[in-house]
N, C-alpha and C. Protein backbone atom coordinates (compact mmCIF):
# COMPACT_ATOMS: atom_id res chain seq x y z
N UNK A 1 15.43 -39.06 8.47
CA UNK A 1 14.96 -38.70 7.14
C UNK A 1 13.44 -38.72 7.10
N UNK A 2 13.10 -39.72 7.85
CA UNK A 2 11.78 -39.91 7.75
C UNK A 2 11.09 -38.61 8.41
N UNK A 3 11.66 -38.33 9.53
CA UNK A 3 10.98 -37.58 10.99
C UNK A 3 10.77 -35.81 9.93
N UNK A 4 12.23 -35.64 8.97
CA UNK A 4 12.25 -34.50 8.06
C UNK A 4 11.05 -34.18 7.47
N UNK A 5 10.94 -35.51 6.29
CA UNK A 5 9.41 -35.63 5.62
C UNK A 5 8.62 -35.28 6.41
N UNK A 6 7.79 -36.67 7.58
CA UNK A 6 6.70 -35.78 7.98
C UNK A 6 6.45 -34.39 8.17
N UNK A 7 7.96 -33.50 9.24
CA UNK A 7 7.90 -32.37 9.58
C UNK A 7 7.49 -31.36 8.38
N UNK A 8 8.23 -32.00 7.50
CA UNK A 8 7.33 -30.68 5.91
C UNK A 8 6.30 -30.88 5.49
N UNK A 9 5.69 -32.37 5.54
CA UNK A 9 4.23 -32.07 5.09
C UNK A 9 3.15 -31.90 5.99
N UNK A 10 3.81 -32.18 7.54
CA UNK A 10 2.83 -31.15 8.30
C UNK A 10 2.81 -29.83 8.53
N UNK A 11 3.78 -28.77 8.27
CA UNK A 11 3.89 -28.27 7.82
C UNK A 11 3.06 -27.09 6.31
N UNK A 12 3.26 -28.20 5.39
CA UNK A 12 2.79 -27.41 4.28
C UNK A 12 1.16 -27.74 4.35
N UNK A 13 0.70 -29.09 5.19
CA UNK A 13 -0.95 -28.82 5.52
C UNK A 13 -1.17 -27.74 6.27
N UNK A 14 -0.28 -27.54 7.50
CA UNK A 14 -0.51 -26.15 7.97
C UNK A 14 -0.90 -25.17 7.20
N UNK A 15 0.12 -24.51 6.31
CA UNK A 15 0.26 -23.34 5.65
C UNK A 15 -0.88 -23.27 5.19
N UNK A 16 -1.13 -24.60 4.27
CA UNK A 16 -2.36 -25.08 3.40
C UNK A 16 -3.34 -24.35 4.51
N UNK A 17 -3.67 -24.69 5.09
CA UNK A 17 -5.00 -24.61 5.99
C UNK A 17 -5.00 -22.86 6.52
N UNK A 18 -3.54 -22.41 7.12
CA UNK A 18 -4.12 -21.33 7.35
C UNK A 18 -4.76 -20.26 6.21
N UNK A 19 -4.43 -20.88 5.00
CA UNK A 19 -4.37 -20.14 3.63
C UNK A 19 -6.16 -19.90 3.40
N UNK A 20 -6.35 -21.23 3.55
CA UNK A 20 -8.03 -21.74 3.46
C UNK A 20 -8.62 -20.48 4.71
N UNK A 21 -7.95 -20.42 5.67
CA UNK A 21 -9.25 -20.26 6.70
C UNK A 21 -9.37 -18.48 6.17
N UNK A 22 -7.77 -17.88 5.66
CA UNK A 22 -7.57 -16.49 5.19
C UNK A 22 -8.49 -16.08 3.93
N UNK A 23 -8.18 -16.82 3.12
CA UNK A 23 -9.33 -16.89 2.09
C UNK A 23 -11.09 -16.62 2.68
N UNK A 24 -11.26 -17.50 3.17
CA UNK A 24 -12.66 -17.90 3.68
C UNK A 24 -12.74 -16.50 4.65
N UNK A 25 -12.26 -16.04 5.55
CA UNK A 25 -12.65 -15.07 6.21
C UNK A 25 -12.72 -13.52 5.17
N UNK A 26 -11.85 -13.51 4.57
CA UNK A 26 -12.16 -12.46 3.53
C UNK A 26 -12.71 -12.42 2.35
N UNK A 27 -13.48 -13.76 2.10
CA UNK A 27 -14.64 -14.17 0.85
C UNK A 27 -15.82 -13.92 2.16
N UNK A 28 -15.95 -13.67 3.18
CA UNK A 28 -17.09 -13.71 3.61
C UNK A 28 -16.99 -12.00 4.79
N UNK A 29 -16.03 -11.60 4.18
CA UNK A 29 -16.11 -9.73 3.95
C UNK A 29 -16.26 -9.54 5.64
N UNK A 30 -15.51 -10.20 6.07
CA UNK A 30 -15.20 -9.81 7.54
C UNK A 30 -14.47 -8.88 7.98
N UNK A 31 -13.81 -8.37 7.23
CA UNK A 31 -13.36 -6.60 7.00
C UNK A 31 -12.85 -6.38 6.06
N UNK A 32 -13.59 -5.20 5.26
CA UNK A 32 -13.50 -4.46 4.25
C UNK A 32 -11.68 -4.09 3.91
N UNK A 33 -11.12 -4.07 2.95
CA UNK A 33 -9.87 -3.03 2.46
C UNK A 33 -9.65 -2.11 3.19
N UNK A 34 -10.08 -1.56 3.67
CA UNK A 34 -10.42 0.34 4.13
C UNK A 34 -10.09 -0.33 5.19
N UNK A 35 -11.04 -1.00 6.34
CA UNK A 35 -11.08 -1.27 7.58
C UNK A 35 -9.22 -1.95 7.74
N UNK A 36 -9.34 -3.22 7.12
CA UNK A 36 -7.66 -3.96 7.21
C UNK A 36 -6.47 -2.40 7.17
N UNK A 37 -6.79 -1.63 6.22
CA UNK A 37 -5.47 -0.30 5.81
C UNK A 37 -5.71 0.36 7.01
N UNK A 38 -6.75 0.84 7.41
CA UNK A 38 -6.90 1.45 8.84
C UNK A 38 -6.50 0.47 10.52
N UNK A 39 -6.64 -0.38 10.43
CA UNK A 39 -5.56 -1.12 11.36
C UNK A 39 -4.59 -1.69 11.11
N UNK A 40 -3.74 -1.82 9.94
CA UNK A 40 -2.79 -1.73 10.20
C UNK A 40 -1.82 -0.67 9.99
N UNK A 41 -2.58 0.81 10.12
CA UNK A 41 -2.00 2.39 9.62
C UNK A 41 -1.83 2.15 11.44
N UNK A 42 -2.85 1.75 12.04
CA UNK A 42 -2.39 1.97 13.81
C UNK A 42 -1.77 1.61 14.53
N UNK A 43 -1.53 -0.09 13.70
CA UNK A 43 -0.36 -0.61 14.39
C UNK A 43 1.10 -0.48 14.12
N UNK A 44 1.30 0.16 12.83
CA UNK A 44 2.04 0.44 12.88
C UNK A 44 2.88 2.06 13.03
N UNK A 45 2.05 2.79 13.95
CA UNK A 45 2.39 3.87 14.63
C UNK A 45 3.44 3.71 15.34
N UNK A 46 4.17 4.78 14.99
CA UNK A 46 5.67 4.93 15.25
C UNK A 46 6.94 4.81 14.36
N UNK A 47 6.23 4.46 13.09
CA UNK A 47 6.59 4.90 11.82
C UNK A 47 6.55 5.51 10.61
N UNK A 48 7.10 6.44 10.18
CA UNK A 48 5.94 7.04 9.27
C UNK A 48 5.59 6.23 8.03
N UNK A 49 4.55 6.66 7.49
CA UNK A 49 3.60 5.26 6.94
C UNK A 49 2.86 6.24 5.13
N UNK A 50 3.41 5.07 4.14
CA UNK A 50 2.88 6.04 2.87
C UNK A 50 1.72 5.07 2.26
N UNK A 51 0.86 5.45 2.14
CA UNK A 51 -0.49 5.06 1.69
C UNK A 51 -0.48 5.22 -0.05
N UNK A 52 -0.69 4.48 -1.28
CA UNK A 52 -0.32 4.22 -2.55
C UNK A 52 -1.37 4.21 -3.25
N UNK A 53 -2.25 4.90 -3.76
CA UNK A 53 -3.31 4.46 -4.36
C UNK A 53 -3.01 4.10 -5.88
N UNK A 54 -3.16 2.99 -6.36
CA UNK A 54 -3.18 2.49 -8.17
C UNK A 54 -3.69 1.44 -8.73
N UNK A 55 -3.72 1.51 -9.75
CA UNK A 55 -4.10 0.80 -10.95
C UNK A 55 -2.87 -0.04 -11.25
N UNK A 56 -3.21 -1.36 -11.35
CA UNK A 56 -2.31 -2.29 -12.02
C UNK A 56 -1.85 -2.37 -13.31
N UNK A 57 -2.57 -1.93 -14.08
CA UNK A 57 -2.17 -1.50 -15.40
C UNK A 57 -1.97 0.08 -16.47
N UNK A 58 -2.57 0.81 -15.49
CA UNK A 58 -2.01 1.86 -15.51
C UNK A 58 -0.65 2.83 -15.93
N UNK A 59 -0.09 3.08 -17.16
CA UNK A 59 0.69 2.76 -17.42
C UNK A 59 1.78 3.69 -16.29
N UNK A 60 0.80 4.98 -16.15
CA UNK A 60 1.60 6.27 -14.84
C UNK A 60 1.79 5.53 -13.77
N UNK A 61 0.38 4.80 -13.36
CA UNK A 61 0.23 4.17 -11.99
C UNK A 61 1.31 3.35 -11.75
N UNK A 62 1.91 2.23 -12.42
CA UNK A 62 2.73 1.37 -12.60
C UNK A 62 4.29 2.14 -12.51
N UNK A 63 4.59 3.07 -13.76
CA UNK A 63 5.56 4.45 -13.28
C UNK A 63 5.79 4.93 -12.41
N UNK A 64 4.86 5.20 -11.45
CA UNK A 64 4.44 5.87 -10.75
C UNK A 64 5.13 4.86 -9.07
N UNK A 65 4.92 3.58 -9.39
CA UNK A 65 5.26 2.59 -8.31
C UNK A 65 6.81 2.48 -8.52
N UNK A 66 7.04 2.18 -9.71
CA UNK A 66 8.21 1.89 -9.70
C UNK A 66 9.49 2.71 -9.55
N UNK A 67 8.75 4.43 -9.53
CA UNK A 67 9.29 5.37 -9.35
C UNK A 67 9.50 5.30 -7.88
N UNK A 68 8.40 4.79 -6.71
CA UNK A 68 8.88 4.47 -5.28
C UNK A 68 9.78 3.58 -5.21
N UNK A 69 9.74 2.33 -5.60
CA UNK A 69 10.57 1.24 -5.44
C UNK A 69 11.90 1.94 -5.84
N UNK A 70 12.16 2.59 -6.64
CA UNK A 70 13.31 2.88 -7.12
C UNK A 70 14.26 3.97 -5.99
N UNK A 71 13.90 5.27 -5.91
CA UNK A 71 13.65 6.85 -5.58
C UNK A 71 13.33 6.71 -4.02
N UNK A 72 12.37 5.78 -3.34
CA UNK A 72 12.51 6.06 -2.09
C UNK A 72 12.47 4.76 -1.52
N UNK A 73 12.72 3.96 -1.62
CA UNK A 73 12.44 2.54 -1.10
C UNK A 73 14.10 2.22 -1.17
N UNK A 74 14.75 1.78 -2.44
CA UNK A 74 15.94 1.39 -2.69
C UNK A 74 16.86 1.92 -2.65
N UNK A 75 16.88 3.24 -2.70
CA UNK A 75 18.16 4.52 -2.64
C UNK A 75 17.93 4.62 -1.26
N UNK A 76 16.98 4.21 -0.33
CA UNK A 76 16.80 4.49 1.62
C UNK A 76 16.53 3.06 2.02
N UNK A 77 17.16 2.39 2.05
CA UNK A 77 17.10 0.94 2.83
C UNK A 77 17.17 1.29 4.21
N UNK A 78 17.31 1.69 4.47
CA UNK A 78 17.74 2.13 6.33
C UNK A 78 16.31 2.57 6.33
N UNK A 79 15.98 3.63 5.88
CA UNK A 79 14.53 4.62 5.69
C UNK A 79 13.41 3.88 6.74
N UNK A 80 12.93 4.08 8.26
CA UNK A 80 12.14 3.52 8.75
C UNK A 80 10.59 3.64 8.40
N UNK A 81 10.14 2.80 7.20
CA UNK A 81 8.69 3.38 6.75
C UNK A 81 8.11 2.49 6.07
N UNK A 82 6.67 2.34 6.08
CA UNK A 82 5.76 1.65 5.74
C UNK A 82 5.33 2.04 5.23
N UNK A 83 4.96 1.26 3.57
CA UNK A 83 4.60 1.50 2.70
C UNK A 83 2.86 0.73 2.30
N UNK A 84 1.85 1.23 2.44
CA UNK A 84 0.66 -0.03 1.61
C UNK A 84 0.22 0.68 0.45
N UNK A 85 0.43 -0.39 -0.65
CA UNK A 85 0.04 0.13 -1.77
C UNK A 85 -1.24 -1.41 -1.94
N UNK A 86 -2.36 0.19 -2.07
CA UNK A 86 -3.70 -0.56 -2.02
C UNK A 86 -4.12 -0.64 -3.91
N UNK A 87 -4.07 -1.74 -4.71
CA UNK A 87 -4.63 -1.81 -6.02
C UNK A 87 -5.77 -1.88 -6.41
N UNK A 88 -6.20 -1.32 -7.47
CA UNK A 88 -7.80 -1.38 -7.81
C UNK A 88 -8.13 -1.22 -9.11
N UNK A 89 -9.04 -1.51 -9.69
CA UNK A 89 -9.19 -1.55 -11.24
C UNK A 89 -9.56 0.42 -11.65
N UNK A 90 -9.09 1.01 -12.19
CA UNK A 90 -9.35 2.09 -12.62
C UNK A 90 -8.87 2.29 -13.93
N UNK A 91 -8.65 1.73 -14.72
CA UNK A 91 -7.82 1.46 -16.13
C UNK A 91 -8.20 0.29 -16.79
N UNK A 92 -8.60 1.13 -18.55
CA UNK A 92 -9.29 0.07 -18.88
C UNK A 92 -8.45 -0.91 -19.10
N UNK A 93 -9.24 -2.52 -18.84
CA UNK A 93 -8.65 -3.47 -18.86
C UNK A 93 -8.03 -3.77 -18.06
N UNK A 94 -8.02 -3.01 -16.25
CA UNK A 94 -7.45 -3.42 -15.14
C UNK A 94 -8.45 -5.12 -14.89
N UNK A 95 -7.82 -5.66 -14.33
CA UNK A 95 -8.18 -7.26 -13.66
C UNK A 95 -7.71 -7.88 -12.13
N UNK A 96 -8.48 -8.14 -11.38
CA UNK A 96 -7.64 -9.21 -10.34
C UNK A 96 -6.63 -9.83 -10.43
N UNK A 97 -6.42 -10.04 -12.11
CA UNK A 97 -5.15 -10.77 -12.57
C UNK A 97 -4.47 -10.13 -12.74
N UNK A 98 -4.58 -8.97 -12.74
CA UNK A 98 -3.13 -8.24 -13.12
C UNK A 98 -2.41 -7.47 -11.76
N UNK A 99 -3.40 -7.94 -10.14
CA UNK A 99 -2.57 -7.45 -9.52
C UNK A 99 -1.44 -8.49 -8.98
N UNK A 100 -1.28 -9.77 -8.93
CA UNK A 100 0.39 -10.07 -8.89
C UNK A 100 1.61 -9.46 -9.38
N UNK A 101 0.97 -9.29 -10.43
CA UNK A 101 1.78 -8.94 -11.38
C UNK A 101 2.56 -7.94 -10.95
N UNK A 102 1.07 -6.77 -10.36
CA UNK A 102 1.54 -5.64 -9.80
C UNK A 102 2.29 -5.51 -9.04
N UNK A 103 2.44 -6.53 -7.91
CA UNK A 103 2.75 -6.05 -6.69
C UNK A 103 4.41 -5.99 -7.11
N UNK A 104 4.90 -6.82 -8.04
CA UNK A 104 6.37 -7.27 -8.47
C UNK A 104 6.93 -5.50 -8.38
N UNK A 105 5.89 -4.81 -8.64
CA UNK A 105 6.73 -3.39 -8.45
C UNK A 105 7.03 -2.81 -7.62
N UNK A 106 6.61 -3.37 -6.66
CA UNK A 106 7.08 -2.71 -5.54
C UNK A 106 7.24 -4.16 -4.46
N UNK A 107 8.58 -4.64 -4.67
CA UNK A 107 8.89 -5.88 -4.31
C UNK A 107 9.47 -5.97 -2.42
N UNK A 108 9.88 -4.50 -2.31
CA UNK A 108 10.33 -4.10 -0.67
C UNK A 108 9.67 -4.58 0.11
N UNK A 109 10.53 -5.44 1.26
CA UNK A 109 10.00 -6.02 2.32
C UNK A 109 9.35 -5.12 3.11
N UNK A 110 9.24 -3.63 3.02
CA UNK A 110 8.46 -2.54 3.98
C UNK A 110 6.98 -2.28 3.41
N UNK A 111 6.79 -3.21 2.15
CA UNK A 111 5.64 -2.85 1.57
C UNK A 111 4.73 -4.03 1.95
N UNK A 112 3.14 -3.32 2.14
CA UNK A 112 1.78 -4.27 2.37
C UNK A 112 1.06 -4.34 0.99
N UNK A 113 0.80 -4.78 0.39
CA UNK A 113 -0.37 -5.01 -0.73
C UNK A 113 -1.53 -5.53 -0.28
N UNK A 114 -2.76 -4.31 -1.21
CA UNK A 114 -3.50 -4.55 -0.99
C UNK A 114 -4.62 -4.70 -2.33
N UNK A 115 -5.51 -5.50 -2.20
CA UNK A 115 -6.22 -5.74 -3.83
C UNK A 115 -8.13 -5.18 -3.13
N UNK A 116 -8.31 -3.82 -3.74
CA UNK A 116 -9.62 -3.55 -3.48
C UNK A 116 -10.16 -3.60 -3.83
N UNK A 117 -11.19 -4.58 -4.31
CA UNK A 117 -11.88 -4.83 -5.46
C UNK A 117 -13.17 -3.62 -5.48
N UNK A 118 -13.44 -3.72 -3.74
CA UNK A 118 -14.65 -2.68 -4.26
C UNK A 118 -14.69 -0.95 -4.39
N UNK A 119 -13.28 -0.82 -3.86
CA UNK A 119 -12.58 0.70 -4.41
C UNK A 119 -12.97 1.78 -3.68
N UNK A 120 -13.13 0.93 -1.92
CA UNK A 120 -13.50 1.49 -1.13
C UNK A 120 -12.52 2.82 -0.52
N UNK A 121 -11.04 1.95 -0.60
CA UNK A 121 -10.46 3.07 0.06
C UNK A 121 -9.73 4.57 -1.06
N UNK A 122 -10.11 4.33 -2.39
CA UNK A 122 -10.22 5.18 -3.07
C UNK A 122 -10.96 5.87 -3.08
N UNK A 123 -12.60 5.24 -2.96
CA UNK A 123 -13.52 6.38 -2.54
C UNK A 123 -13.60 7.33 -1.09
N UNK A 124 -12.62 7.06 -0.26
CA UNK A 124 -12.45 7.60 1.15
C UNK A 124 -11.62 8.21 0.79
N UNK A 125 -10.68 8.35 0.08
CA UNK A 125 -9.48 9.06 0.08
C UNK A 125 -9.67 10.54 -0.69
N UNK A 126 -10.56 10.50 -2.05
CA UNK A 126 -11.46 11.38 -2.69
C UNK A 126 -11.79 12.57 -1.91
N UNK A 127 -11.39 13.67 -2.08
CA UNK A 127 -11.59 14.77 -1.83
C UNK A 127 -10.86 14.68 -0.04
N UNK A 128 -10.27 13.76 0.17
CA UNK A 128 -9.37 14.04 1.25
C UNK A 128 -8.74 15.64 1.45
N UNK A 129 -7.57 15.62 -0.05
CA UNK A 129 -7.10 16.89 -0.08
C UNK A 129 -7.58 17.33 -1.71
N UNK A 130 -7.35 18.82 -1.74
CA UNK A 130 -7.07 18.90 -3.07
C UNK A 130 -6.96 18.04 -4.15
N UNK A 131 -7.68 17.70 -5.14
CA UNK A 131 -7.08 16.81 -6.19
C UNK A 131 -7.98 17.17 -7.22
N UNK A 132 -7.01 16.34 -8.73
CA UNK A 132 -7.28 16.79 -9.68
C UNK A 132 -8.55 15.27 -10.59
N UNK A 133 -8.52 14.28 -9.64
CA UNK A 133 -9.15 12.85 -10.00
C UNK A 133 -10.48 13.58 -10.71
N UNK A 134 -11.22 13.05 -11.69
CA UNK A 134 -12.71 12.90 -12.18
C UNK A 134 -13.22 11.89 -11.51
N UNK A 135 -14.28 12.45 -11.37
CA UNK A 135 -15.30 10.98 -10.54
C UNK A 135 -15.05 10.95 -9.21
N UNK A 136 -15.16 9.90 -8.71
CA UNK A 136 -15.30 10.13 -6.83
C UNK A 136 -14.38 9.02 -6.16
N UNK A 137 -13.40 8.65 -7.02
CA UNK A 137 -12.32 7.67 -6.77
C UNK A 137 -11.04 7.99 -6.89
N UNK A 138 -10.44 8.60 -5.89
CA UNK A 138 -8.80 8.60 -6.00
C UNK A 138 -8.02 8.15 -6.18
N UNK A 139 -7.52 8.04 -7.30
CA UNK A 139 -6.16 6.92 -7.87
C UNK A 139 -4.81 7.25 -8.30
N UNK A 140 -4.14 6.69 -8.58
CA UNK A 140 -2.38 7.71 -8.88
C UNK A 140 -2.27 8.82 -8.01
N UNK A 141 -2.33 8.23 -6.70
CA UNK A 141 -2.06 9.11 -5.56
C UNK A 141 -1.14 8.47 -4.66
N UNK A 142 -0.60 9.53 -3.83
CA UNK A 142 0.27 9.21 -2.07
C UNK A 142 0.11 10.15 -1.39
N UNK A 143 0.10 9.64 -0.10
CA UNK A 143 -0.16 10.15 1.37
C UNK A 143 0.70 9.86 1.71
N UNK A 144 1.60 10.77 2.89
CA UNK A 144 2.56 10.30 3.73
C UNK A 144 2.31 11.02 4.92
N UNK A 145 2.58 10.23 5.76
CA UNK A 145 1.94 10.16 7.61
C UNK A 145 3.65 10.55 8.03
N UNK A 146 2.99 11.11 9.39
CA UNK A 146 3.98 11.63 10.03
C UNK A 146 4.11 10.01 11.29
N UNK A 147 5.57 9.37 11.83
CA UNK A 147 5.14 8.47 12.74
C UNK A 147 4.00 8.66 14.01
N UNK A 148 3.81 9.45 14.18
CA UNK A 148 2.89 9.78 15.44
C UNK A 148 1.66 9.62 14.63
N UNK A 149 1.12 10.06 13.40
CA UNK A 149 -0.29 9.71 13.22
C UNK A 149 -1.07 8.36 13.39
N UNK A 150 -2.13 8.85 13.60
CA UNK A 150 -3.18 8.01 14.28
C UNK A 150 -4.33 8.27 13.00
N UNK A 151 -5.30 7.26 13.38
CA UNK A 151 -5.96 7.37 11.71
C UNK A 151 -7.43 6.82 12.99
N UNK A 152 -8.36 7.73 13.10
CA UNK A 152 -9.57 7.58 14.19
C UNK A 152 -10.53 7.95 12.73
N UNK A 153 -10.88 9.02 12.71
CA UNK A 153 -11.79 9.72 11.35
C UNK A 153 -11.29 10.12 10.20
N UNK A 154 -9.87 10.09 10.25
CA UNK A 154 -8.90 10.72 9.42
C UNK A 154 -7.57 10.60 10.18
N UNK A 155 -6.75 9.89 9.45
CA UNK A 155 -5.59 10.03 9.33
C UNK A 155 -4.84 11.71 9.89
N UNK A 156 -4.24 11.38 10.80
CA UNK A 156 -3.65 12.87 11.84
C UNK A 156 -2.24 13.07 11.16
N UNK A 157 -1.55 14.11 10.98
CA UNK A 157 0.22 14.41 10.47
C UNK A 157 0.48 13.87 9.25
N UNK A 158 -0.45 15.04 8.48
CA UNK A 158 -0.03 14.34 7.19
C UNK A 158 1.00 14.95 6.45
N UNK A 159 2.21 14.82 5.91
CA UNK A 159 3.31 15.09 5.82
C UNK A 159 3.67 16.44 4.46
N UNK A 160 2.46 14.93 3.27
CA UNK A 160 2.63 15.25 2.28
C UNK A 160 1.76 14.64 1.11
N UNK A 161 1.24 14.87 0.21
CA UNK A 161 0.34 14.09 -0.30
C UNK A 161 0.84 14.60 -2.08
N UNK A 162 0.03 13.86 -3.04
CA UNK A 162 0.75 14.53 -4.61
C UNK A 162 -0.19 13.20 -4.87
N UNK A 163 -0.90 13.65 -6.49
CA UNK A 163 -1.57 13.01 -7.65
C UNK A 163 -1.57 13.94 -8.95
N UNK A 164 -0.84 13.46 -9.88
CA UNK A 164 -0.17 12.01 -9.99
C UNK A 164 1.19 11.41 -9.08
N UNK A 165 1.74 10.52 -9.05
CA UNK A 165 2.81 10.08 -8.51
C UNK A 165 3.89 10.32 -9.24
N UNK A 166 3.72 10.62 -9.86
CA UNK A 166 5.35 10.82 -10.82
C UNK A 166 4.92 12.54 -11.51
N UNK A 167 3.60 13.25 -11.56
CA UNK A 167 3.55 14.72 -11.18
C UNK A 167 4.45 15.08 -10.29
N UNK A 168 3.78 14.47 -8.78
CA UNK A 168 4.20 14.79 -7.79
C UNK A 168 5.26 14.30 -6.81
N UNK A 169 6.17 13.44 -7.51
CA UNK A 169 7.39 12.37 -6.90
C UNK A 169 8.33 13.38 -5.98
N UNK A 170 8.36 15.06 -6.70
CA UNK A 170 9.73 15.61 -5.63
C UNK A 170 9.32 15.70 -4.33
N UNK A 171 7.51 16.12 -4.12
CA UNK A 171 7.35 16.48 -3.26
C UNK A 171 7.27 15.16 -2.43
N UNK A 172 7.31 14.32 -2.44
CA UNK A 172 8.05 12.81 -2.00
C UNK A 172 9.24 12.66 -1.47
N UNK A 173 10.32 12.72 -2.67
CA UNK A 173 11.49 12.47 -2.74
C UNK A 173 11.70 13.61 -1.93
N UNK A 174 11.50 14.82 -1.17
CA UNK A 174 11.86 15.73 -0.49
C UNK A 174 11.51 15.32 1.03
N UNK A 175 10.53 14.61 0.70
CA UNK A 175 9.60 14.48 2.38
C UNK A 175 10.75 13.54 2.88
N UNK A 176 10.91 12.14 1.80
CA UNK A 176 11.13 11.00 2.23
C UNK A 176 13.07 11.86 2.62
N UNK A 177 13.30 12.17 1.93
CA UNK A 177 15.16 12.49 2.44
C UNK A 177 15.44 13.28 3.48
N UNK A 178 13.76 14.26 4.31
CA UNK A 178 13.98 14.34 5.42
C UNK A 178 14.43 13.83 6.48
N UNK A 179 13.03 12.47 5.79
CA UNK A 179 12.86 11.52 7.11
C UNK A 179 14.13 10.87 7.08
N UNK A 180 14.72 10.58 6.20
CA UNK A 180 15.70 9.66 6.30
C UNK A 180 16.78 10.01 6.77
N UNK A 181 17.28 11.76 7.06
CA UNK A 181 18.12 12.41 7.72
C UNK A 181 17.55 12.58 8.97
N UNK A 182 16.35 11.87 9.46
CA UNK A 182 15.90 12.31 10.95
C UNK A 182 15.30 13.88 10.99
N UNK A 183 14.90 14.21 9.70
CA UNK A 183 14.02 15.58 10.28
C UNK A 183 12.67 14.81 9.77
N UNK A 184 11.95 15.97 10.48
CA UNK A 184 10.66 15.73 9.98
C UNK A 184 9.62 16.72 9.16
N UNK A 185 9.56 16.54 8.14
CA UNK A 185 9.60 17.93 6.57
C UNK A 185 7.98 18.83 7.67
């Protein structure tokens, strides 16, 4: 009983600590949002991979997520694909606090969250393709990668892209029921 105890609270100092050192390396901006989404778009090559741009409070943006969670995430459990939905304030009255909240929408174990405060990878994504955004920040958007893409200067095999997300959900819901029959749209 005893040997139990210790084992959990060494343990939860662990966790504790690796938590601290995670914190501390990304309060001291040892890689940017953009940089973290771009390695792990590479490592996980060999799957195809959907990139999420939104607003936490947003009321489309939020629609817009839960329209994935719902439509291609939960109706394709099998579905081999990676999802990062990167959050950022673009709506008034968006907050740091309101991305927990956020992430609850898209609760799938295939999903990465990401909180950008400085709205870097929205501004990279901007004039990627076609779009209808004001200003120089892309938001209520998706990208979908083909598994073979590679992301060097740009993201390679891009499948399919749409803003708004719930504008553009069929052309999604079409890509994603390819993939999930093993074609590739």
């Amino acid at each position: 009983m005893r040997q139990q105890l210790r084992n959990r609270i060494l343990a939860a100092a662990l966790i504790s600590a690796l938590a601290v050192v995670a914190l501390a390396d990304t309060s001291l901006g040892a890689s940017s949002v953009l940089d973290q989404l771009k390695m792990q778009f590479n490592a996980d090559t060999g799957t195809p991979r959907l990139i999420v741009l939104v607003s936490p409070t947003c009321p489309q943006c939020t629609s817009g997520a839960s329209w994935i969670q719902e439509y291609i995430l939960k109706r394709n459990p099998k579905l081999d694909l990676k999802v990062y939905a990167v959050w950022y304030e673009m709506y008034p009255g968006d907050s740091p606090d309101d991305f927990p909240g956020a992430r609850t929408l898209l609760p799938d174990r295939r999903v990465v969250h990401y909180w950008d405060q400085a709205k870097d990878v929205g501004r990279w994504f901007y004039g990627l393709v076609p779009t209808t955004t004001k200003g120089n920040i892309e938001w209520d958007a998706f990208y979908l990668y083909d598994k073979d893409s590679v992301w060097t200067d740009r993201p390679t095999n891009m499948l399919t892209s749409g803003r708004t997300i719930l504008v553009d959900r069929r052309k999604l819901r079409d890509a994603a029921a390819q993939l999930a029959s093993g074609v590739t749209p």
